[in-house]
C-alpha atoms as a PDB file:
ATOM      1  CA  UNK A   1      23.352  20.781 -14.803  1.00  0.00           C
ATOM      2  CA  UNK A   2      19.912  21.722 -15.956  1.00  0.00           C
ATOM      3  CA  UNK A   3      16.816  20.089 -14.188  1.00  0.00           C
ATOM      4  CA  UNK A   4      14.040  21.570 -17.326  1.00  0.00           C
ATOM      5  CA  UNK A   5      14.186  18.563 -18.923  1.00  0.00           C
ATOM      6  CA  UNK A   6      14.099  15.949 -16.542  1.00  0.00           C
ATOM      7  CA  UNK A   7      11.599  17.786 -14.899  1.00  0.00           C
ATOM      8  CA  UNK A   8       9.664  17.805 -17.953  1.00  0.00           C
ATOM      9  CA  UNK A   9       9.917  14.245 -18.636  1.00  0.00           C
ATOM     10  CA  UNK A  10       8.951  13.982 -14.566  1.00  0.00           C
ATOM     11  CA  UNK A  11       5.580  15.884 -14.483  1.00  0.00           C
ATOM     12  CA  UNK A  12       4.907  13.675 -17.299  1.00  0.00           C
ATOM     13  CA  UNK A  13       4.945  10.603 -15.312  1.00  0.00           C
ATOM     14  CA  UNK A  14       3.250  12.787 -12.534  1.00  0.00           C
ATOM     15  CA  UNK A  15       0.369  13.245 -14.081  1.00  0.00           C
ATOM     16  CA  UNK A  16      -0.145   9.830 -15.305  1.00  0.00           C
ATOM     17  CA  UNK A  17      -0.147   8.643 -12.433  1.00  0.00           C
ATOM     18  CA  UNK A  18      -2.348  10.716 -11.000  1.00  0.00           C
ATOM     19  CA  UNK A  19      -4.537  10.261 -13.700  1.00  0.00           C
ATOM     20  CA  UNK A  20      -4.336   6.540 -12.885  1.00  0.00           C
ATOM     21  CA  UNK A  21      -5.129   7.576  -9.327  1.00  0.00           C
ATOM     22  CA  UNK A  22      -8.463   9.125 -10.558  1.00  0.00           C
ATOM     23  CA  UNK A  23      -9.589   6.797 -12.578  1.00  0.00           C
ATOM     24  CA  UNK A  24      -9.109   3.356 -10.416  1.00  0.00           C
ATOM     25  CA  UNK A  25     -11.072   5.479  -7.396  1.00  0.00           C
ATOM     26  CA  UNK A  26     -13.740   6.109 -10.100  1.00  0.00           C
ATOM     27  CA  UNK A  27     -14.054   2.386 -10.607  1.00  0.00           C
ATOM     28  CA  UNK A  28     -13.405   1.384  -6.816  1.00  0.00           C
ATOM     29  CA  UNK A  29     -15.521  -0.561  -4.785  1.00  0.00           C
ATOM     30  CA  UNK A  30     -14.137  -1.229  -0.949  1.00  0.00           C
ATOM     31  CA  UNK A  31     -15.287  -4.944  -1.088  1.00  0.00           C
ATOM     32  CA  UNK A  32     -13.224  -5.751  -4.256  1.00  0.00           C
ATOM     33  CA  UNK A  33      -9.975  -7.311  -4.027  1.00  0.00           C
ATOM     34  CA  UNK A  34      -8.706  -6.101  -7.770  1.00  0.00           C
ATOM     35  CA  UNK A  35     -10.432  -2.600  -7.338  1.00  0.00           C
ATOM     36  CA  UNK A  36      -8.589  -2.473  -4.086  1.00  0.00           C
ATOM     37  CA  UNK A  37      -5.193  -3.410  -5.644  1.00  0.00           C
ATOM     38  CA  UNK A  38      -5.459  -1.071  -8.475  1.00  0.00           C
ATOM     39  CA  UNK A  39      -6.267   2.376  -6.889  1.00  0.00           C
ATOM     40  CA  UNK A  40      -2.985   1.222  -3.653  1.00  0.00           C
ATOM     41  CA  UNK A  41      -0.710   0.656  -7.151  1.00  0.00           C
ATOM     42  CA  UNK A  42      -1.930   3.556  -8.372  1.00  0.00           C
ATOM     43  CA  UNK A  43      -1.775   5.660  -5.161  1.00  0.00           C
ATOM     44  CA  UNK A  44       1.763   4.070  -4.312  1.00  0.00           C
ATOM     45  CA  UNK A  45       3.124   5.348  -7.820  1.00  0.00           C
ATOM     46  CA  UNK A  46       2.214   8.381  -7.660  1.00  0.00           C
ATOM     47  CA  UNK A  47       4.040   8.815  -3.729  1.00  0.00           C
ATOM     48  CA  UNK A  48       6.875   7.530  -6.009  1.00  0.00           C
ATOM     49  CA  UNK A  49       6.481  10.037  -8.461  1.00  0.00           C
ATOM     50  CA  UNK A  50       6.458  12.687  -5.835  1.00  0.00           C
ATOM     51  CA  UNK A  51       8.989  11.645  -4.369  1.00  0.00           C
ATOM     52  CA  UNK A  52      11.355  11.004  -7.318  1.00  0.00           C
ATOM     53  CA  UNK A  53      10.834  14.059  -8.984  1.00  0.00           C
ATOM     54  CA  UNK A  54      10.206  16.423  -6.105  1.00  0.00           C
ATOM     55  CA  UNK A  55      13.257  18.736  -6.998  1.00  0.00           C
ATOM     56  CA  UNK A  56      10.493  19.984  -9.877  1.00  0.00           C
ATOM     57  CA  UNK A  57       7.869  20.831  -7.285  1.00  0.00           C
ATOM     58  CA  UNK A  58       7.638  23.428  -4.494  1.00  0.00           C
ATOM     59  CA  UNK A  59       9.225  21.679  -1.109  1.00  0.00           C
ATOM     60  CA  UNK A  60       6.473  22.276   0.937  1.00  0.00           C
ATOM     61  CA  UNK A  61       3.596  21.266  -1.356  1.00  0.00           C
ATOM     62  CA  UNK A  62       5.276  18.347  -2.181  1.00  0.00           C
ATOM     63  CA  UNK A  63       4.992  17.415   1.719  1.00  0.00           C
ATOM     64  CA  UNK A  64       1.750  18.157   2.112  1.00  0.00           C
ATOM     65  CA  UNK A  65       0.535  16.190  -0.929  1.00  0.00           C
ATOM     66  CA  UNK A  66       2.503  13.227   0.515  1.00  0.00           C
ATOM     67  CA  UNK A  67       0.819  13.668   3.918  1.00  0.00           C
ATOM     68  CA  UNK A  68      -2.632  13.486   2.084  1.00  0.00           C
ATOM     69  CA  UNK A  69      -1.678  10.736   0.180  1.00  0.00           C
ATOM     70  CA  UNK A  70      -0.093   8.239   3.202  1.00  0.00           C
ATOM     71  CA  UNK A  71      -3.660   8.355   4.978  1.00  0.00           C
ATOM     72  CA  UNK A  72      -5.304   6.847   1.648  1.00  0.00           C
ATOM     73  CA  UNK A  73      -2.292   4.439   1.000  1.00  0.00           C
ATOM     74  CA  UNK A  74      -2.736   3.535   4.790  1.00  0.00           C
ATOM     75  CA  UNK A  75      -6.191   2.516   4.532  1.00  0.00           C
ATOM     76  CA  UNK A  76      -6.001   1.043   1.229  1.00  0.00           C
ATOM     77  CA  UNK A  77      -3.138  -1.289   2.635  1.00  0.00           C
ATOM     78  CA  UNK A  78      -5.660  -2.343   5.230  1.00  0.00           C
ATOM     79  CA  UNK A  79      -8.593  -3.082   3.510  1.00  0.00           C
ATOM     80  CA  UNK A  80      -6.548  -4.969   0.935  1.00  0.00           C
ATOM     81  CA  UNK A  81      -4.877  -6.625   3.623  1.00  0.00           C
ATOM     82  CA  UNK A  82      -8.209  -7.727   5.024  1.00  0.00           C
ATOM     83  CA  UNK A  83      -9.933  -8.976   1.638  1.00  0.00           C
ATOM     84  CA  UNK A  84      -6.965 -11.059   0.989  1.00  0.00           C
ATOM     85  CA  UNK A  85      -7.200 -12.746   4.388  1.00  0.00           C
ATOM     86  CA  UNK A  86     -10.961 -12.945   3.898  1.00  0.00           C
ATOM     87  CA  UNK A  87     -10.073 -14.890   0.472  1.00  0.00           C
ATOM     88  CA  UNK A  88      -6.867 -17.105   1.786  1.00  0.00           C
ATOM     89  CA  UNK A  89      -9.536 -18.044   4.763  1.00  0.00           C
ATOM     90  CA  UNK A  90     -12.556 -18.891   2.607  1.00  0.00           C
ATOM     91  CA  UNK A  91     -10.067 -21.590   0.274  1.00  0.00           C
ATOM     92  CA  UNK A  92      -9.450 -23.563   3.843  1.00  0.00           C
ATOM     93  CA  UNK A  93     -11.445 -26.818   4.145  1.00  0.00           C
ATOM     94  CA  UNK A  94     -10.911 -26.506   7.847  1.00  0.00           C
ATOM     95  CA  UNK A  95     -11.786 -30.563  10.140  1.00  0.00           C
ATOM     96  CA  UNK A  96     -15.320 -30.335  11.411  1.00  0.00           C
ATOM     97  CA  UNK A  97     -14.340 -29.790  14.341  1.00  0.00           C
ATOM     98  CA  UNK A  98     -13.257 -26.213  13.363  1.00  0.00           C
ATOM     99  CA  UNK A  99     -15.673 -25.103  11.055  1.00  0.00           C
ATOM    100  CA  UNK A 100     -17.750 -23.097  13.817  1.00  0.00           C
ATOM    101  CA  UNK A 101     -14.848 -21.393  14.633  1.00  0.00           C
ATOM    102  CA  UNK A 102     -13.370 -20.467  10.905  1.00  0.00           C
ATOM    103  CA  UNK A 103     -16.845 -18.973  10.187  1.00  0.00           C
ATOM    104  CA  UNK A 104     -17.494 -16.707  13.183  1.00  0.00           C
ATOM    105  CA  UNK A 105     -14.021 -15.287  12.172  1.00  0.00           C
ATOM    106  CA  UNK A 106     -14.739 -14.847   8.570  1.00  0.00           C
ATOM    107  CA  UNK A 107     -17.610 -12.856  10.157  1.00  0.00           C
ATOM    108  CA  UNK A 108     -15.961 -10.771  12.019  1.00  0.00           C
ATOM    109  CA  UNK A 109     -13.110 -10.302   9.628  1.00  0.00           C
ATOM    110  CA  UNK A 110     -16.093  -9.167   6.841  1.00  0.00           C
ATOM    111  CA  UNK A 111     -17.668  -6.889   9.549  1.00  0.00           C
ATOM    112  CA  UNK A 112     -14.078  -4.962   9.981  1.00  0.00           C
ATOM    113  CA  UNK A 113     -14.175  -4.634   6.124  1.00  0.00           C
ATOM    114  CA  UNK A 114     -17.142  -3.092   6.093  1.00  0.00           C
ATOM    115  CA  UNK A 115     -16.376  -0.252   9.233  1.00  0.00           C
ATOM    116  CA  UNK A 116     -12.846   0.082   7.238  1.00  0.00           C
ATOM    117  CA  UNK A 117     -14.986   0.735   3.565  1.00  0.00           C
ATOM    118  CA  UNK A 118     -16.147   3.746   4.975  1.00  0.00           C
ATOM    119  CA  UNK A 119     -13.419   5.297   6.309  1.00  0.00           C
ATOM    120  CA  UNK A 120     -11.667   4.771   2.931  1.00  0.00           C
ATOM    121  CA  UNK A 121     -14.860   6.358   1.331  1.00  0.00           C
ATOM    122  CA  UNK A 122     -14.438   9.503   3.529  1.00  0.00           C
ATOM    123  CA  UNK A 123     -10.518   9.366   2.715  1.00  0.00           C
ATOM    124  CA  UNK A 124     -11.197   9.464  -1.030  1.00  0.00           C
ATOM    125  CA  UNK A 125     -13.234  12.596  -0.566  1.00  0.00           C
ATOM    126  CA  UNK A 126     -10.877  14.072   1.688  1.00  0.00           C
ATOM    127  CA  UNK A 127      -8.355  14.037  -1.040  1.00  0.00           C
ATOM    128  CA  UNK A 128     -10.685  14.128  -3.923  1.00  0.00           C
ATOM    129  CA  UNK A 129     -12.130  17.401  -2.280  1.00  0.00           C
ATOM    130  CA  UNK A 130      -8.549  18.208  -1.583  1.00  0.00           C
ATOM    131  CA  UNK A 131      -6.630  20.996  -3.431  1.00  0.00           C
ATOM    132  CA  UNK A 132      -3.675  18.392  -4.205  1.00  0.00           C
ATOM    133  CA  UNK A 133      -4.977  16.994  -7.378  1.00  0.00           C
ATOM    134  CA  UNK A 134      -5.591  20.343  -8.832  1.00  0.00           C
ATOM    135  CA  UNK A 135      -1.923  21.902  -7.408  1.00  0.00           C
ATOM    136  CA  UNK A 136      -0.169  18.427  -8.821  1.00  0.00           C
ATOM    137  CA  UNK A 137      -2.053  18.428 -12.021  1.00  0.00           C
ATOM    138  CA  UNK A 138      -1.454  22.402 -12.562  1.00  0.00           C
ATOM    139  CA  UNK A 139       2.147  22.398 -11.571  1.00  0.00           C
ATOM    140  CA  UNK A 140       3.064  19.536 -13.741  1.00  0.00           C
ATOM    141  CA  UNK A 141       1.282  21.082 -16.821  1.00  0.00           C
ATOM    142  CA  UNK A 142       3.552  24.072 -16.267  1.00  0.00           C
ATOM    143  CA  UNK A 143       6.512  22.007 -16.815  1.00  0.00           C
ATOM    144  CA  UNK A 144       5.479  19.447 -19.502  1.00  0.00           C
ATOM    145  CA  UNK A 145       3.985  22.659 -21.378  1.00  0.00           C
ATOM    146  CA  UNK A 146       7.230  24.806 -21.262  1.00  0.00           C
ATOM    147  CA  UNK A 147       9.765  21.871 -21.496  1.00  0.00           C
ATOM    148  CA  UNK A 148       8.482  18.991 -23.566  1.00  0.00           C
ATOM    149  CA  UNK A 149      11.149  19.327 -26.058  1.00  0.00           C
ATOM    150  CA  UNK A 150      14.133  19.974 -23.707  1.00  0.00           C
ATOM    151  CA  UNK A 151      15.998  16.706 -23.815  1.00  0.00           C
ATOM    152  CA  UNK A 152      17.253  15.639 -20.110  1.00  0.00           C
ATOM    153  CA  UNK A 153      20.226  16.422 -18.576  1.00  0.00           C
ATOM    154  CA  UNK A 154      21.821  12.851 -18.439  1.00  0.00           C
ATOM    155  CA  UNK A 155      24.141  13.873 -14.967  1.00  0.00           C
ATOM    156  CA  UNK A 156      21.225  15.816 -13.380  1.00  0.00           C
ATOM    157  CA  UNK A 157      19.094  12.324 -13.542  1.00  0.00           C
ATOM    158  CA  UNK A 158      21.787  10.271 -12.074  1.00  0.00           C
ATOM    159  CA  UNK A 159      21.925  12.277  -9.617  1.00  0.00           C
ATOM    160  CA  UNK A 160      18.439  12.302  -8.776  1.00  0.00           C
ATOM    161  CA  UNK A 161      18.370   8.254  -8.751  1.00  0.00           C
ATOM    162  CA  UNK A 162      21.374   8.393  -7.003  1.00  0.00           C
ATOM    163  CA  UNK A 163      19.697  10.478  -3.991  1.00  0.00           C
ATOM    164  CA  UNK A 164      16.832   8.414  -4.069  1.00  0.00           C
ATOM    165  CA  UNK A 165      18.305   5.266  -4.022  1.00  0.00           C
ATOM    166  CA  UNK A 166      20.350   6.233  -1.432  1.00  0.00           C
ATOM    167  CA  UNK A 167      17.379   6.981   0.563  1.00  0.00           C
ATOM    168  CA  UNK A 168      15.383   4.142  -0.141  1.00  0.00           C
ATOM    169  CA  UNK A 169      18.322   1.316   0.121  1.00  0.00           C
ATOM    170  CA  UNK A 170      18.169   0.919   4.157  1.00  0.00           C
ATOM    171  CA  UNK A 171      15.655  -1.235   3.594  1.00  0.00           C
ATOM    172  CA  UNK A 172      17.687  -3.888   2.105  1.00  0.00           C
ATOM    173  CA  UNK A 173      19.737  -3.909   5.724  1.00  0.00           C
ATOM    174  CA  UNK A 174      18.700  -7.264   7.941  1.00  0.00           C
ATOM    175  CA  UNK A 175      19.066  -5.133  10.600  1.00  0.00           C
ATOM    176  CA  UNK A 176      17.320  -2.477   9.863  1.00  0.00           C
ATOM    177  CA  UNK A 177      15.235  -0.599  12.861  1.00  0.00           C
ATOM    178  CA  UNK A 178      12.517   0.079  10.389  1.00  0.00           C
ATOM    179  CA  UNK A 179       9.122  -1.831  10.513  1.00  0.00           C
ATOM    180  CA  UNK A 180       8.055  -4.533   8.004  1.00  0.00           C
ATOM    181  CA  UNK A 181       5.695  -1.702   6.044  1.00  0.00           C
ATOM    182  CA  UNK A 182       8.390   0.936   6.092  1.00  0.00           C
ATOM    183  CA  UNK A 183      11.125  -1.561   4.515  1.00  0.00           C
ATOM    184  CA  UNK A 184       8.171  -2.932   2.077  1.00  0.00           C
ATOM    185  CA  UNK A 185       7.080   0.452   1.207  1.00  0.00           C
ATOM    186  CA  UNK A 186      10.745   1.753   0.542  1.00  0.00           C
ATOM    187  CA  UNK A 187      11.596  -1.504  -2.190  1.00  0.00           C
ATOM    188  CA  UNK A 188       8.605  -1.071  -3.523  1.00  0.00           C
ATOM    189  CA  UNK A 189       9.842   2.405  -4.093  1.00  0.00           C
ATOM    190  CA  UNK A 190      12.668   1.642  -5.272  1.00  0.00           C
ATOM    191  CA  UNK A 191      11.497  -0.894  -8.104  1.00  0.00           C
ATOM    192  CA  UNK A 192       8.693   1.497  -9.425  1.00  0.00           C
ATOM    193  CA  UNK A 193      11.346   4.208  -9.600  1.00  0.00           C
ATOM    194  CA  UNK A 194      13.898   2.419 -11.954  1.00  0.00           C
ATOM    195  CA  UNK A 195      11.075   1.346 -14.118  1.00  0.00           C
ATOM    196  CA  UNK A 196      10.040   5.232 -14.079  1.00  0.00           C
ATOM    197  CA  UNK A 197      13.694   5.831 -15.109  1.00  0.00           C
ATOM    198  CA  UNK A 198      13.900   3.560 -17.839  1.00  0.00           C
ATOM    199  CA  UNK A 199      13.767   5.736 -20.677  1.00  0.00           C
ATOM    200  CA  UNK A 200      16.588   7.852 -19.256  1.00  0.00           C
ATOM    201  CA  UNK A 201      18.885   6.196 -17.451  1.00  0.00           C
ATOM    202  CA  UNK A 202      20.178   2.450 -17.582  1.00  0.00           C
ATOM    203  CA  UNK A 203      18.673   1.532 -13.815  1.00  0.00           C
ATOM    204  CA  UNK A 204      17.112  -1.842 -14.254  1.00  0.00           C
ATOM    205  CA  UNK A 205      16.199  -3.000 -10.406  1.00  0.00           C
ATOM    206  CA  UNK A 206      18.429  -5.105  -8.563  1.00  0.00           C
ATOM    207  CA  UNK A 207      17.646  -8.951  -8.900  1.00  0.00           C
ATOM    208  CA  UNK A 208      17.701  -8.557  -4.808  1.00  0.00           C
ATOM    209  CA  UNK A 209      14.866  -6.581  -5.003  1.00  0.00           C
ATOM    210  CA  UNK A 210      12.135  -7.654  -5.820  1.00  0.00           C
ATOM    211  CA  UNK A 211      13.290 -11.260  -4.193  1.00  0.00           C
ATOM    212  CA  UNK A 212      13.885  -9.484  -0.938  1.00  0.00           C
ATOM    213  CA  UNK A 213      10.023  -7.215  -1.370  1.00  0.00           C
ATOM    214  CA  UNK A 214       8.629 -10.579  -1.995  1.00  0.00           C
ATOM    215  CA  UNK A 215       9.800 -12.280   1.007  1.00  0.00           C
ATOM    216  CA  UNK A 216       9.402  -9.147   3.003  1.00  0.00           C
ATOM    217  CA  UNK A 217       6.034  -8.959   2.242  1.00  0.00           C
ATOM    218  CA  UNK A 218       5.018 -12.097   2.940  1.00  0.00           C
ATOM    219  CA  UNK A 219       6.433 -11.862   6.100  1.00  0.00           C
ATOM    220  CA  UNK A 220       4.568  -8.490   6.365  1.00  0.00           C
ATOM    221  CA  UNK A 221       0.896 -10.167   5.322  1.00  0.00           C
ATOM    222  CA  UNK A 222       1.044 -13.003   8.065  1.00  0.00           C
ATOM    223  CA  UNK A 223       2.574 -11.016  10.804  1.00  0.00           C
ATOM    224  CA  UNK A 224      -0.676  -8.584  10.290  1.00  0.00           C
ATOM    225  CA  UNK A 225      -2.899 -11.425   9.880  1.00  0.00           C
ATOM    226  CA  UNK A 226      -2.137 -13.079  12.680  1.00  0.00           C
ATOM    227  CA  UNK A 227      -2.138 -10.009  14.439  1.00  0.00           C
ATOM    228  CA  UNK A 228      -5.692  -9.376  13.453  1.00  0.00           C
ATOM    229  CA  UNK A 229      -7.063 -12.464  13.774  1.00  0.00           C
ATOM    230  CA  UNK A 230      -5.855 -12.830  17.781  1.00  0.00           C
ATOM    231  CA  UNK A 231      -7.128  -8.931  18.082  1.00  0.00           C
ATOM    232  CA  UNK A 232     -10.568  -9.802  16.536  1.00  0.00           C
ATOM    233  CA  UNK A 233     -10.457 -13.189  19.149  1.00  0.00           C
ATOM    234  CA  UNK A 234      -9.794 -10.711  21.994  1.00  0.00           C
ATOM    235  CA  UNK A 235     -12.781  -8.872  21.783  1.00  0.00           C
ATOM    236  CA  UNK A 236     -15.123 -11.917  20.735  1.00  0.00           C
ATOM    237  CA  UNK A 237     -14.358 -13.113  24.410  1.00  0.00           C
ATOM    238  CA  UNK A 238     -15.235  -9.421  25.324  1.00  0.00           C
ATOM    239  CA  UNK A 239     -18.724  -9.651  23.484  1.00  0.00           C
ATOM    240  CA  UNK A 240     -19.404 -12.842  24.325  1.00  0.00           C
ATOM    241  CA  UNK A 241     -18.702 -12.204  28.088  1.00  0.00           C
ATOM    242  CA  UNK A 242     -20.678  -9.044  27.978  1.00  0.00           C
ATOM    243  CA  UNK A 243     -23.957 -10.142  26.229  1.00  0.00           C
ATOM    244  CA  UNK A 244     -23.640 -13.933  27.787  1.00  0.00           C
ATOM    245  CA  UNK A 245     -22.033 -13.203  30.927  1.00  0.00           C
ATOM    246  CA  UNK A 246     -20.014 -15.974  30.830  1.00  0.00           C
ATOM    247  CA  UNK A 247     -17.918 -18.447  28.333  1.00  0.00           C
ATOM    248  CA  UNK A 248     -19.717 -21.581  28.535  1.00  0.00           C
ATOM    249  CA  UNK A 249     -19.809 -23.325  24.692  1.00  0.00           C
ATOM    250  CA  UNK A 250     -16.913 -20.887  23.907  1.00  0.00           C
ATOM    251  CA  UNK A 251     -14.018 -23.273  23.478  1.00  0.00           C
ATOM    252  CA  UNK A 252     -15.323 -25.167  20.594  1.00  0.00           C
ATOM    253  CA  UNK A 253     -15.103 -21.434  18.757  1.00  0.00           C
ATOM    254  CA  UNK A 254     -11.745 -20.728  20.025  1.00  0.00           C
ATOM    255  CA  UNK A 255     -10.384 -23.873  19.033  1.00  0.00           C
ATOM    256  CA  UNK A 256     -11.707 -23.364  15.314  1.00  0.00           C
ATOM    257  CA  UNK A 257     -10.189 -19.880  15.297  1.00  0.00           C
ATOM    258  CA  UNK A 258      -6.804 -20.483  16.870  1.00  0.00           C
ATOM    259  CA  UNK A 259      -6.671 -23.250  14.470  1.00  0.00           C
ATOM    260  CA  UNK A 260      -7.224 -21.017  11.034  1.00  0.00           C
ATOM    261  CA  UNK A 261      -4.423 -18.223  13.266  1.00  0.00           C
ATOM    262  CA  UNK A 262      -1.859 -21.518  12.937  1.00  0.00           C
ATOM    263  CA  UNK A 263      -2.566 -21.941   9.467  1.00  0.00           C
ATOM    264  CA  UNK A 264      -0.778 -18.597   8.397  1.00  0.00           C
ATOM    265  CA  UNK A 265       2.568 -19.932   8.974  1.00  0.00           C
ATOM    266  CA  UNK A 266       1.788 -22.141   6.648  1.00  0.00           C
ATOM    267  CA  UNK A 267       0.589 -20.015   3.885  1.00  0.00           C
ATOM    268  CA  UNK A 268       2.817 -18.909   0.826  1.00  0.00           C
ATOM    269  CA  UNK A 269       0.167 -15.772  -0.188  1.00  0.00           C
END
């Protein structure tokens, strides 16, 4: 089995994606839902790429470029994460009796954005200032250069998908040990690398898929939200005892705030 051509047709995808990458950081702005969105798809295909094709790439770059590229995907997650709750929250009409509440944690929640838009500013140039862009770009143009025309060893791609898949499929398990962002992560994998595959192999995603990413990620979103939003309560009774001294008045703002934390059960984001 040869691996020229697939790797060709690999670097390919590579370096659109990294290209993609580039250009949806060049347009991002850390308070913008969409802007947000487009440079985590853009960041999570290209981990795909690099992980499909990493036969074509040098082991240990390949896990260092990864490693670079988790911390942005990490932080990207979060701040999306945060704006979305920020926008589910802000379409509540929430009883009078709440509103106090509902707004000091919009506050709060739109504070955290702004603490996390920096460290996702100083991640960018960590990576952007990185060598990886250069050593993916480079590497890839070796390949696509010296192998365009090679047409793609039909049994060497199977097996490739067949490794990955087989790697990425524990996350279908119920019982998987694996967190709710590892198993999302991994199907989300796994869908982006048929469609990568397409114009080789027949390796439409599974139906299951993308029903099970969807639920999974639902579940993901409001087991985070709630998460935050009973974190970010925490330490308002910390603040409020420390600059007040005590919690007289504070109930009425609970109340509001544990009532928005019951509403994300009932949310279908």
């Amino acid at each position: 089995m040869r691996k020229e051509g697939y790797c060709a047709y690999g670097a390919a995808r590579t370096s659109e994606a990294l290209q993609a990458l580039q250009a949806a950081m060049s347009a991002f702005a850390g308070d913008d839902l969409r802007t947000v969105e487009n440079a985590l798809d853009a960041a999570h295909r290209l981990q795909t790429c690099l992980t499909l094709f990493r036969a074509c790439y040098p082991k240990t770059r390949v896990a260092l470029w990864k490693r670079r590229l988790r911390r942005l995907i990490r932080l990207l997650n979060a701040q999306r994460d945060l704006l979305r709750l920020i926008e589910w929250a802000r379409t509540l009409s929430p009883p009078q009796e709440h509103t106090a509440g509902v707004r000091r944690a919009l506050l709060r929640l739109t504070q955290r954005t702004e603490a996390q838009r920096m460290k996702l500013q100083h991640a960018q140039r960590q990576w952007l200032d990185s060598r990886a862009p250069n050593e993916i770009s480079g590497l890839s143009r070796r390949w696509t250069e010296s192998f365009a025309d090679e047409p793609c060893d039909g049994d060497y791609a199977q097996r490739q998908w067949t490794l990955f898949v087989r790697e990425q499929q524990t996350a279908l398990e119920d019982d998987s040990a694996q967190s709710l962002e590892v198993r999302c992560g991994r199907l989300r994998a796994l869908i982006e690398g048929s469609e990568l595959l397409q114009p080789l192999l027949a390796c439409p995603p599974e139906p299951e898929w993308r029903t099970q990413y969807e639920t999974l990620e639902r579940r993901r979103w409001q087991e985070h939200a709630k998460r935050l939003l009973e974190e970010l309560l925490e330490r308002e009774v910390i603040l409020r005892l420390w600059t007040e001294g005590h919690l007289r008045g504070f109930a009425r703002l609970r109340r509001g705030w544990e009532w928005l934390i019951q509403q994300i059960g009932y949310t279908h984001i």
